[in-house]
Protein backbone atom coordinates (compact mmCIF):
# COMPACT_ATOMS: atom_id res chain seq x y z
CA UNK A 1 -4.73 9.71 56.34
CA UNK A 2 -6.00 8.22 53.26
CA UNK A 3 -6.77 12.17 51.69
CA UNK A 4 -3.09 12.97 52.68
CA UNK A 5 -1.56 10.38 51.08
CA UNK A 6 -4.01 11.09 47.79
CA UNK A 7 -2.15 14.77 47.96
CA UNK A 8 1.31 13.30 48.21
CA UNK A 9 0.81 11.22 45.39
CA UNK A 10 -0.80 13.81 43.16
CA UNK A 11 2.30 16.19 44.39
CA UNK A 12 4.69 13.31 43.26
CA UNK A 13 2.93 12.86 40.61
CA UNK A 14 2.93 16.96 39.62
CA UNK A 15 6.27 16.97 40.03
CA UNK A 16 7.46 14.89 37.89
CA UNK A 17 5.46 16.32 35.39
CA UNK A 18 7.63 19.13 36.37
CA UNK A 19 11.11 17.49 36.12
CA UNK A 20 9.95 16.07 32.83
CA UNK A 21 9.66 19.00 31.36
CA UNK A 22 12.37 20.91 32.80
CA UNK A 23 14.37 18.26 31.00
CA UNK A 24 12.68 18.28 27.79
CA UNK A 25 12.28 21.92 26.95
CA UNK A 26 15.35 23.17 29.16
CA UNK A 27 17.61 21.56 30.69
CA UNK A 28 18.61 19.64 27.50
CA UNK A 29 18.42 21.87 24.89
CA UNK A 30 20.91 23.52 26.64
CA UNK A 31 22.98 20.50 26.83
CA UNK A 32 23.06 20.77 23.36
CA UNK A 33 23.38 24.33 23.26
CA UNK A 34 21.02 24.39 19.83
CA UNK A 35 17.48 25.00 19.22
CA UNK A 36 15.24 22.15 20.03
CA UNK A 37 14.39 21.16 17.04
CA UNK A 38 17.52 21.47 15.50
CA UNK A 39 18.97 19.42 18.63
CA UNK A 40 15.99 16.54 17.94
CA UNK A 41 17.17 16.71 14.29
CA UNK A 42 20.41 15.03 15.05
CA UNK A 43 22.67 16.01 12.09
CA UNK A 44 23.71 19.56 13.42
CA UNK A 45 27.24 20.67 14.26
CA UNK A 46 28.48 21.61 17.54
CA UNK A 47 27.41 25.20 18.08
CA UNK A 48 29.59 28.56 17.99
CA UNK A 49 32.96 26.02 17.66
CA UNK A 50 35.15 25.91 14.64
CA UNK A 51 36.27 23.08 12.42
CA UNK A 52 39.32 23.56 11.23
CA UNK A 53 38.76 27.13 9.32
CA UNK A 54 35.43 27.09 9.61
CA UNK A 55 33.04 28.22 11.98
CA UNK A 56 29.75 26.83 13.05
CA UNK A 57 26.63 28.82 13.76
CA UNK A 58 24.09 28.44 16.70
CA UNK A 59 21.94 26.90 14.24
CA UNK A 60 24.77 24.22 13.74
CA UNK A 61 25.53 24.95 10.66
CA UNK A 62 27.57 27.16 8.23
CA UNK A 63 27.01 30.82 7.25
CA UNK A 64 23.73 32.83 8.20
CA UNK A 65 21.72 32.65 10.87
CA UNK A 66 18.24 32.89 9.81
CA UNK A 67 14.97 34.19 11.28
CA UNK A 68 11.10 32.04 9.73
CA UNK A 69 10.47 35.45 9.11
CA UNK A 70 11.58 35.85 5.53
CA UNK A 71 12.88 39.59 4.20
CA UNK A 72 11.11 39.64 0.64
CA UNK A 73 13.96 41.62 -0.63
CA UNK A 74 16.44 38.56 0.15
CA UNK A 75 17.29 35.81 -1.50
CA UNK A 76 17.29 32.49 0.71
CA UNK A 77 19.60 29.51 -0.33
CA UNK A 78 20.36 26.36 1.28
CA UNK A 79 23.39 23.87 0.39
CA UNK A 80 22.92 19.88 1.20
CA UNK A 81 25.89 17.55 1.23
CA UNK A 82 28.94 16.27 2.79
CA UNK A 83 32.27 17.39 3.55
CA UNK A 84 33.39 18.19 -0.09
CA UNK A 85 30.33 20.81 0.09
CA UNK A 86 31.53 22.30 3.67
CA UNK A 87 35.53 22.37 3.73
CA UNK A 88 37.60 25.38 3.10
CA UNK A 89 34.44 28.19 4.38
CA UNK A 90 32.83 26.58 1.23
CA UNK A 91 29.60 28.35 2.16
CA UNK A 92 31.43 31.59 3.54
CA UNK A 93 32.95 31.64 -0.04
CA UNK A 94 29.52 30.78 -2.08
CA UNK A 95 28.02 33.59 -0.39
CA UNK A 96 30.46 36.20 -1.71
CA UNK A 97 30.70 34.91 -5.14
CA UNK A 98 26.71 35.29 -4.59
CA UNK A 99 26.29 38.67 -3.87
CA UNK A 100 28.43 39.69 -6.70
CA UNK A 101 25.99 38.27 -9.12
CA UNK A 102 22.51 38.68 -7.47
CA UNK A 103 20.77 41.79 -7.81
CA UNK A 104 19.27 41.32 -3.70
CA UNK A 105 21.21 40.30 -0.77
CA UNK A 106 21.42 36.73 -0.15
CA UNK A 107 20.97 34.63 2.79
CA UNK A 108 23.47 31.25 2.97
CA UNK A 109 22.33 28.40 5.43
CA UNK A 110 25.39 25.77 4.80
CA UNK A 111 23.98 22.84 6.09
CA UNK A 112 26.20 20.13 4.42
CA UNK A 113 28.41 18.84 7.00
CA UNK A 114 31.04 16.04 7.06
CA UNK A 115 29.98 12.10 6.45
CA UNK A 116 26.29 13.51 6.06
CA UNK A 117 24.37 11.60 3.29
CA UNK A 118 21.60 11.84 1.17
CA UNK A 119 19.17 10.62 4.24
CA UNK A 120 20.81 13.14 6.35
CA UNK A 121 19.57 15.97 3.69
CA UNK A 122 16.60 14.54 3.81
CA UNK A 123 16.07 14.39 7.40
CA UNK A 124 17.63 18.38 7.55
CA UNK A 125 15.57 19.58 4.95
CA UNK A 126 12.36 18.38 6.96
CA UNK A 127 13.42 20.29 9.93
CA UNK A 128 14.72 23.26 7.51
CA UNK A 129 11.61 23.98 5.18
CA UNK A 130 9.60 26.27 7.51
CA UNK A 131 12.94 28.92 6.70
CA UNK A 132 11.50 28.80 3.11
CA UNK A 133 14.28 29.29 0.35
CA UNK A 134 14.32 30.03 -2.83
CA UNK A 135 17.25 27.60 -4.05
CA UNK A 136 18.59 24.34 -2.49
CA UNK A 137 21.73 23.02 -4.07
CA UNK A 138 22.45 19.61 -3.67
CA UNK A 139 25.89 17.34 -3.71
CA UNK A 140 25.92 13.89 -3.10
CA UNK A 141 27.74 10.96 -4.20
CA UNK A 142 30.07 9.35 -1.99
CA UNK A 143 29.02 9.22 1.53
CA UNK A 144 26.21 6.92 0.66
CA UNK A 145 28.38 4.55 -0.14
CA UNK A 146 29.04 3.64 3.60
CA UNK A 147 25.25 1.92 3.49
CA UNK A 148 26.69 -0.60 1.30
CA UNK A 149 29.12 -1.80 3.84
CA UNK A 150 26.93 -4.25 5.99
CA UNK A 151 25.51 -7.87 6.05
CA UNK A 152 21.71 -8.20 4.58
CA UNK A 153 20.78 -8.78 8.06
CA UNK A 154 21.81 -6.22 9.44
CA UNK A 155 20.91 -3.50 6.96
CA UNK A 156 18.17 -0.92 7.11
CA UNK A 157 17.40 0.92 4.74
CA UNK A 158 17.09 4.04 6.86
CA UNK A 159 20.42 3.58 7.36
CA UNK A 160 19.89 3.48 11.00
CA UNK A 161 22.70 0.57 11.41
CA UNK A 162 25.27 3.01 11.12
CA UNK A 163 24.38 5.54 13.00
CA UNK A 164 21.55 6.09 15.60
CA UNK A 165 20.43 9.10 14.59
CA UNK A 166 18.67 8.08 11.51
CA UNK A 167 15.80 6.08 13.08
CA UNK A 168 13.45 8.37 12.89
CA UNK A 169 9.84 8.06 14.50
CA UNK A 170 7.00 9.92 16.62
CA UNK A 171 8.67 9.97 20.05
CA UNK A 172 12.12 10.22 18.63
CA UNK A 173 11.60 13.46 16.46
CA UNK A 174 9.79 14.91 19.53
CA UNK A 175 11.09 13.75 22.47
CA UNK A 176 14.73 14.35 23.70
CA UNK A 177 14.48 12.17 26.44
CA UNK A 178 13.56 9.38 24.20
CA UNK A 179 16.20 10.18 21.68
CA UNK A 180 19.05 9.89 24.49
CA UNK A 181 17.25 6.31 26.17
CA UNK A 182 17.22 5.42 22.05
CA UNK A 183 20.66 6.23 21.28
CA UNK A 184 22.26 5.11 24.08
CA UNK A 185 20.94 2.03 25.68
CA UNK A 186 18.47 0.82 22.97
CA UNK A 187 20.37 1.19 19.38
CA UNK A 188 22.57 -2.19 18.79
CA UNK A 189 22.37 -3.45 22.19
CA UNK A 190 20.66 -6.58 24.12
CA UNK A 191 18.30 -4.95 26.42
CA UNK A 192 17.49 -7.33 29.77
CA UNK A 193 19.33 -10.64 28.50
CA UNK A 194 15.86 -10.97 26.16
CA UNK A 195 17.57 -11.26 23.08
CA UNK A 196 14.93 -12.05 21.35
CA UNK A 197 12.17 -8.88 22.61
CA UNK A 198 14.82 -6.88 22.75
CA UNK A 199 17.21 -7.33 20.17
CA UNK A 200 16.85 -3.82 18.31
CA UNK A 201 19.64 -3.06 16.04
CA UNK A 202 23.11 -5.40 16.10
CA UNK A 203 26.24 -3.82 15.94
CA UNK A 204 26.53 -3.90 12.22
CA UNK A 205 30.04 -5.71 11.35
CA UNK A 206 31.73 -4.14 7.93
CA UNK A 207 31.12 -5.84 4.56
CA UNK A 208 32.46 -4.53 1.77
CA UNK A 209 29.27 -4.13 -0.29
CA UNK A 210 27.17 -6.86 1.04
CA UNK A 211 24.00 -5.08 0.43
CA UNK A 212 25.92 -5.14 -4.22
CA UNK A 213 25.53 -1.12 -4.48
CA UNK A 214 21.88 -0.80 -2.50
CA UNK A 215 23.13 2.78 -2.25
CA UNK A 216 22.07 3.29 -6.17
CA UNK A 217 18.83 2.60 -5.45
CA UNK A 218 18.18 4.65 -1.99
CA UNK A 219 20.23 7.54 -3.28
CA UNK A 220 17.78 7.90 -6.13
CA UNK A 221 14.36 7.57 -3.39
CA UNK A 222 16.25 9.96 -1.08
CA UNK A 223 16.88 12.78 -3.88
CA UNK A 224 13.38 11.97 -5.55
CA UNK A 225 11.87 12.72 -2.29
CA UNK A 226 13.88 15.81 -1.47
CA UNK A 227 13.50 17.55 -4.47
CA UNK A 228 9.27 16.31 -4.41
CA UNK A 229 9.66 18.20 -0.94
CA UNK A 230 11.40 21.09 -2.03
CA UNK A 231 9.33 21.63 -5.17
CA UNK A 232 6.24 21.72 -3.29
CA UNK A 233 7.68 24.12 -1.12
CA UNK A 234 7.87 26.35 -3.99
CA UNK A 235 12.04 26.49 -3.63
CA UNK A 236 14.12 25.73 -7.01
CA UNK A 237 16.50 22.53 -6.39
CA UNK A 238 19.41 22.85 -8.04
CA UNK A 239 21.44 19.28 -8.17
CA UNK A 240 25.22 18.80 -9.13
CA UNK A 241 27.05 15.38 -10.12
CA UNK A 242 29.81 14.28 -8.02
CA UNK A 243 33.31 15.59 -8.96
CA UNK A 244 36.26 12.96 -7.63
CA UNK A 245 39.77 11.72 -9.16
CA UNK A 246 41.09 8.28 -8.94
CA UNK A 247 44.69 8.53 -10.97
CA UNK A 248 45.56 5.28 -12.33
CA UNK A 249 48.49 4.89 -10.54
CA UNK A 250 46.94 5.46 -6.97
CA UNK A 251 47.49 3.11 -3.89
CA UNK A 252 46.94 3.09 -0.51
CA UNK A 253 50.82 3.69 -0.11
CA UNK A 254 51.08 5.86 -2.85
CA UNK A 255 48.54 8.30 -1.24
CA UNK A 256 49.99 8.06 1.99
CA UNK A 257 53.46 9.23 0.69
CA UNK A 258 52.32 12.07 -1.65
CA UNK A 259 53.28 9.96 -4.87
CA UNK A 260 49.78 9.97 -5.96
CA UNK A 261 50.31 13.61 -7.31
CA UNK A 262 47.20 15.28 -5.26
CA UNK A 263 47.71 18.75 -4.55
CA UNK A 264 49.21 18.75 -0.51
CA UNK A 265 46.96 20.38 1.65
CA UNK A 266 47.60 21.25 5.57
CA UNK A 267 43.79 19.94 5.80
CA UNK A 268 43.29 16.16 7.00
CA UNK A 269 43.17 13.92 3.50
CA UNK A 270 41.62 10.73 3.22
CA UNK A 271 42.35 7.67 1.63
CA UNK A 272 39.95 5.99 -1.20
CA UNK A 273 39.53 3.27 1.12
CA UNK A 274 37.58 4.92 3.58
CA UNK A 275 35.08 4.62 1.31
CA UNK A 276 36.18 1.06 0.21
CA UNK A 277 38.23 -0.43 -2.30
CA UNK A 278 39.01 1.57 -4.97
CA UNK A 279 37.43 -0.36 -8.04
CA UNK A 280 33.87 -0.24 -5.42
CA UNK A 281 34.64 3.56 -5.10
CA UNK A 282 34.84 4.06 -9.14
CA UNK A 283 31.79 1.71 -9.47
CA UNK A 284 29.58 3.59 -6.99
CA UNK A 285 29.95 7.28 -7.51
CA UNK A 286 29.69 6.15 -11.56
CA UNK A 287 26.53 4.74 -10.15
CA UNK A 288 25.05 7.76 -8.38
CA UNK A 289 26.26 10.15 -10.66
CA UNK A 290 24.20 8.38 -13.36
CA UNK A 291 21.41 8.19 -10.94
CA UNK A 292 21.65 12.18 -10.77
CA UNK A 293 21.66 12.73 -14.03
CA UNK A 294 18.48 10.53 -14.40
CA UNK A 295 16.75 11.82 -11.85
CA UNK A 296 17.47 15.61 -13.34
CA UNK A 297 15.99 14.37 -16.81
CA UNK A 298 12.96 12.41 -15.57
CA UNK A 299 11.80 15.65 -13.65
CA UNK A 300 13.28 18.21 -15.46
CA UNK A 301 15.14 19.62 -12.61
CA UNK A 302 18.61 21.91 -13.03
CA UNK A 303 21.87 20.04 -13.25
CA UNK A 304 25.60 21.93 -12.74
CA UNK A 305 27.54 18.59 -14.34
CA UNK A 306 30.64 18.93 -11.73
CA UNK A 307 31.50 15.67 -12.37
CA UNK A 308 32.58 16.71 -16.09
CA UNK A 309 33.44 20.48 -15.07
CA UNK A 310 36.07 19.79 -12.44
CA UNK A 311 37.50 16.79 -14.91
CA UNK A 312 40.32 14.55 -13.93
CA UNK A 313 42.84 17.02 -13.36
CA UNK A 314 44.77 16.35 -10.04
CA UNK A 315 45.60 19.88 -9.38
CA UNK A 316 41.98 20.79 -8.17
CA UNK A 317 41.91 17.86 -5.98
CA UNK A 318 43.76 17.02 -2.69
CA UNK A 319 42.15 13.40 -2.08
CA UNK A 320 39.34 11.47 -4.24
CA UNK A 321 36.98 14.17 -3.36
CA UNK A 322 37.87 17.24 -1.60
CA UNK A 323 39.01 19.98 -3.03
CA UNK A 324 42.66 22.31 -3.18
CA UNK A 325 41.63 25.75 -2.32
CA UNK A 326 42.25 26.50 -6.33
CA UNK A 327 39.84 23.92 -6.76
CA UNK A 328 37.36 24.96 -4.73
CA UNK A 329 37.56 28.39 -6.68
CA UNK A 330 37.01 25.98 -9.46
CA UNK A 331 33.86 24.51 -8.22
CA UNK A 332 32.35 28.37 -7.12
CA UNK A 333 32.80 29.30 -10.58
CA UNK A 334 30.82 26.22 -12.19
CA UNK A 335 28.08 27.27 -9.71
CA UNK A 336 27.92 30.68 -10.62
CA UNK A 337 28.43 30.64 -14.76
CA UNK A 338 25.73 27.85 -14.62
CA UNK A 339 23.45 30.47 -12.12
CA UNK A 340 24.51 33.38 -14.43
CA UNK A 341 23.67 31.75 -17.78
CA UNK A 342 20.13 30.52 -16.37
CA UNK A 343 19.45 33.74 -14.80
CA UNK A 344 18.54 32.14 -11.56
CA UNK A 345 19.75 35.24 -9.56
């Protein structure tokens, strides 16, 4: 009796192993419908959709799908940053204006997506390094403002109290299991009625800039450490100042009837305000564009200045930040005079 019940328990006990890993390595990658890793990653698209004219890849991203396997006669390039980086088949377009100028067929992984910050970057390129590319361009400057927005004690400076996925540890970057138990019953919640064992992360309530423009400071570690990452990987970064466009007679109800004098756009615009208020707005991207700048003299790495290249005229802009499709075109073109007269390609 006692030998039978020793098999039953070893048989419960071997299949749950089982189950276990049926969910792990199957069951919920296909739930996500990405690769694993790219699904424990957390800052992916949804996969083989589009977003307004763009499509996304199985990888979750924009533009090629890519094998580790690198073709020596290709040149591999990888673009970081938010939504000003990824609207209007951004990467679909770099990679045209690419191949005219490079004398081998290039590659495009367009893995700046919308609200993604510098920590997301950072985060993606981690995942993203095994591909091995040659260039990484990088544009940030507003999204990290949204770290600002919180009271001291609620902030992290992983910026994990705004969204879940940026808590990053061993069984969360491995485990998908743990990732959903994480993000959805453990991340700003009271767990048992023990508030204080299991009082993880609060519900963060907005503050305009509680944390007085912490963002300078963690945009410049975040971009130090991404560019010490992709330098050792033997890539090129390649980092651009933010380009935006605040008119002086902008207001909230100005914007929202047109009288700003942004170009219209049949794309969704958004408000300064999102951000915060518009003197905070000003303040921080002046901040982290002077942060970029440092950073690209302190380590001598490549700068395309699109702060000063797109200037302050309205017609390349259709909100503080996003582009007209003319300016767009406009942006392309700083990218590839400043590639042409460096001879990167």
């Amino acid at each position: 009796m006692k030998r039978n019940k020793g098999y039953f328990l070893v048989y419960i006990f071997f299949t749950s192993i089982a189950i276990v890993f049926a969910f792990e390595f199957v069951i919920l990658p296909w739930h996500y419908k990405l690769p694993r890793d790219m699904a424990l990653m957390g800052f992916a698209g949804k996969p083989n959709t589009t977003l307004d004219d763009t499509p996304i890849n199985s990888m979750g991203f924009t533009g090629d799908v890519i094998d580790i396997e690198k073709n020596p006669e290709k040149v591999r390039i990888l673009t970081l940053g938010g939504s000003a980086m990824f609207n209007r088949r951004m990467t679909e377009q770099l990679k045209e204006s690419f191949n005219k100028i490079s004398r081998r067929p290039v590659e495009l992984v367009g893995a700046a997506l919308r609200t993604h910050t510098s920590m997301s970057s950072l985060i993606k390129y981690k995942v993203l390094s095994k591909y091995k590319f040659d260039y990484v361009l990088i544009y940030h400057g507003i999204n990290d403002l949204f770290v600002n927005h919180v009271h001291v004690d609620h902030f992290r400076s992983d910026y994990s109290h705004m969204v879940p996925w940026y808590r990053r540890n061993f069984l969360l970057n491995n485990s998908l299991i743990m990732r959903i138990i994480y993000n959805n019953y453990i991340w700003g919640r009271r767990i048992f009625g023990m508030e204080k064992i299991w009082y993880i992360y609060p519900q963060a309530t907005y503050i305009e800039n509680a944390m007085d423009f912490v963002s300078e400071k963690l945009l410049k570690r975040n971009i130090s450490m991404l560019i010490k990452e992709i330098k050792q990987d033997g890539a090129v970064p390649i980092l651009m100042t933010f380009a935006w466009n605040i008119p002086p007679n902008y207001s909230s109800d100005s914007f929202t009837s047109g009288a700003v004098g942004y170009t219209p756009s049949s794309y969704k615009r958004y408000p300064v305000e999102l951000w915060g208020s518009v003197e905070f707005v000003k303040e921080g991207i002046y901040r982290h564009n002077s942060v970029i700048r440092q950073i690209a003299k302190q380590h001598d790495i490549l700068l395309i200045d699109q702060e000063y290249l797109m200037d302050k005229n309205l017609y390349w802009f259709e909100d503080v930040c996003h582009f007209s499709e003319d300016g767009t075109d406009k942006f392309i073109q700083n990218v590839i005079y400043y590639l042409l007269e460096n001879r990167l390609l």
